[in-house]
Protein backbone atom coordinates (compact mmCIF):
# COMPACT_ATOMS: atom_id res chain seq x y z
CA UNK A 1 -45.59 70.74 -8.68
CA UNK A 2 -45.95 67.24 -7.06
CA UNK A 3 -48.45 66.96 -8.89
CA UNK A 4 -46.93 67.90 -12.94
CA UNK A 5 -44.21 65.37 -11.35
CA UNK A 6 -46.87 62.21 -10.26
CA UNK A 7 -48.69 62.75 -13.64
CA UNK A 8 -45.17 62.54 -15.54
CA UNK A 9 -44.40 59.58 -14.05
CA UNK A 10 -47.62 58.24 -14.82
CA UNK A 11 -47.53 58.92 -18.14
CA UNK A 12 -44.01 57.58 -18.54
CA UNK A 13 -44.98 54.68 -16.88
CA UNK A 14 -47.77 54.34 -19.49
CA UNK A 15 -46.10 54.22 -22.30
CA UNK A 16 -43.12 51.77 -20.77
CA UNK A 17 -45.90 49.60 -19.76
CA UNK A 18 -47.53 49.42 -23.29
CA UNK A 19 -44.21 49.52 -25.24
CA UNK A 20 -43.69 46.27 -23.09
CA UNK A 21 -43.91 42.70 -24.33
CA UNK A 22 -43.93 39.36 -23.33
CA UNK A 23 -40.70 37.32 -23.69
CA UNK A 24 -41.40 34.73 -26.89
CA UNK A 25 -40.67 31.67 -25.26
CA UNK A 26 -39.82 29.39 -28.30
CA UNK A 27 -37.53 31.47 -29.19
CA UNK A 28 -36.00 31.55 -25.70
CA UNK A 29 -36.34 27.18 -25.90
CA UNK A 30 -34.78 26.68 -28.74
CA UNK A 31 -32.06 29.35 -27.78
CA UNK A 32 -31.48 27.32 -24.50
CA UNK A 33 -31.37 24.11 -26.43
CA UNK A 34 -29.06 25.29 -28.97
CA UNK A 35 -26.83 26.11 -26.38
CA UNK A 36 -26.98 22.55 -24.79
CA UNK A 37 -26.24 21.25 -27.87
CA UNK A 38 -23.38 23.07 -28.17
CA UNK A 39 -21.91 22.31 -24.82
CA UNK A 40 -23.01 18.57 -25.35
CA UNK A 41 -20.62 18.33 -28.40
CA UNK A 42 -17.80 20.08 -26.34
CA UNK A 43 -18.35 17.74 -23.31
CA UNK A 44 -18.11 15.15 -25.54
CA UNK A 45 -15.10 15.68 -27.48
CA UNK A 46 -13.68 16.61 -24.01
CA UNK A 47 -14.85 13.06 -23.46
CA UNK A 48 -13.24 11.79 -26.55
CA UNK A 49 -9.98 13.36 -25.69
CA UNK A 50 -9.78 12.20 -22.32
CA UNK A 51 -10.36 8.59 -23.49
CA UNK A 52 -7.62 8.74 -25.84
CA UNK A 53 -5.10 10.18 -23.18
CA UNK A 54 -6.37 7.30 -20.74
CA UNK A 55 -5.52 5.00 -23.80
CA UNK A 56 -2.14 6.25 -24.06
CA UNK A 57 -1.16 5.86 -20.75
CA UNK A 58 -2.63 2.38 -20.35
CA UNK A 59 0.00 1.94 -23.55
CA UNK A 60 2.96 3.35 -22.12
CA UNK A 61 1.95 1.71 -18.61
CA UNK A 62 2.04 -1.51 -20.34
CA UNK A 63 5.14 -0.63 -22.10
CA UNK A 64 6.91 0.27 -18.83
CA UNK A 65 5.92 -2.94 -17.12
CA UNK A 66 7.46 -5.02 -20.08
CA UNK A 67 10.57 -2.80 -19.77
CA UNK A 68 10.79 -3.24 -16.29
CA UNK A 69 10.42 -7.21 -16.46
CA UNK A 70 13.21 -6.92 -18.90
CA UNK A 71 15.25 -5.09 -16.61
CA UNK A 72 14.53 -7.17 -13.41
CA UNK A 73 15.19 -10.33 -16.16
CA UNK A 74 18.91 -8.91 -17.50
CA UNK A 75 19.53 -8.22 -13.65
CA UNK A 76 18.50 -11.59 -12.37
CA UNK A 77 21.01 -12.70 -15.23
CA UNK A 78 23.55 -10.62 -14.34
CA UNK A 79 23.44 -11.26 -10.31
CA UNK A 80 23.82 -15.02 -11.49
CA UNK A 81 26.87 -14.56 -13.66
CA UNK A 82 28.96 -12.72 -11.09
CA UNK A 83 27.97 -15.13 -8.27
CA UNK A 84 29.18 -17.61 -10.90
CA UNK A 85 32.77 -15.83 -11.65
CA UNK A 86 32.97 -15.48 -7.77
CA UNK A 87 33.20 -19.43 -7.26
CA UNK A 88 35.17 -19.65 -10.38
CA UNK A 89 37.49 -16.42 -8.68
CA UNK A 90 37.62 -18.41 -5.28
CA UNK A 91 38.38 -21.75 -6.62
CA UNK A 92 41.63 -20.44 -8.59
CA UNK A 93 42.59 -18.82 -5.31
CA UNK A 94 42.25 -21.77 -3.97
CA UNK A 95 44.51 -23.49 -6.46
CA UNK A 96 47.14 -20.70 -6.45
CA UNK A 97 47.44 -21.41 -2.62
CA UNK A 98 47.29 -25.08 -2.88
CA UNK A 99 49.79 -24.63 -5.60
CA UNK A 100 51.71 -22.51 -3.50
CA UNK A 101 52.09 -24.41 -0.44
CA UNK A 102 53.21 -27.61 -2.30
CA UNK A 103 55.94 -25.03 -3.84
CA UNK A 104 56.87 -23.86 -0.36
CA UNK A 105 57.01 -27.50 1.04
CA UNK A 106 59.04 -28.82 -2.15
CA UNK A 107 61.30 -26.02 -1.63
CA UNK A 108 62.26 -26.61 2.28
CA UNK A 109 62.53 -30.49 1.06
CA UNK A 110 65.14 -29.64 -1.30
């Protein structure tokens, strides 16, 4: 019986053996390279993209720094015109009381 079974096996392995053949290696090359191809175009436009999003924010980078030079400008502006109506504020206080103490003294002269 081991026998029937080693000579089975044999002859199984005989015809798996023959029915066998070699991989065809161009057509395994130019498989691979298609494939590299393909992936080289998707790395680049992956490439592509990422250099127009990089271009984009470079854009609204710049944008925001002219915005924000603007801003510190209209501040800057700003800060000086209220220190300005400050003095202006304080000097017309200044008269008011002036004006008000030379009332005051007229009035005890009289």
């Amino acid at each position: 019986m081991k026998r029937a079974a080693v000579s089975l096996l044999l002859a199984f392995a005989c015809q798996v053996a023959m029915a066998w053949t070699p991989p065809d290696f161009a057509t395994l090359g130019a498989a691979q390279q298609s494939r590299d191809s393909e992936r080289e175009a998707r790395m680049s436009k992956r490439l592509d993209d990422a250099r127009q999003q990089l271009a984009q924010a470079r854009r609204n980078a710049r944008r925001d720094d002219n915005t924000e030079q603007e801003l510190n400008a209209e501040i800057d502006a700003l800060q000086l015109q209220r220190e300005r109506r400050i003095d202006s504020l304080t000097g017309q206080r200044e008269a008011v009381r002036d004006l008000y103490t030379t009332a005051r003294q007229t009035a005890g002269d009289l």
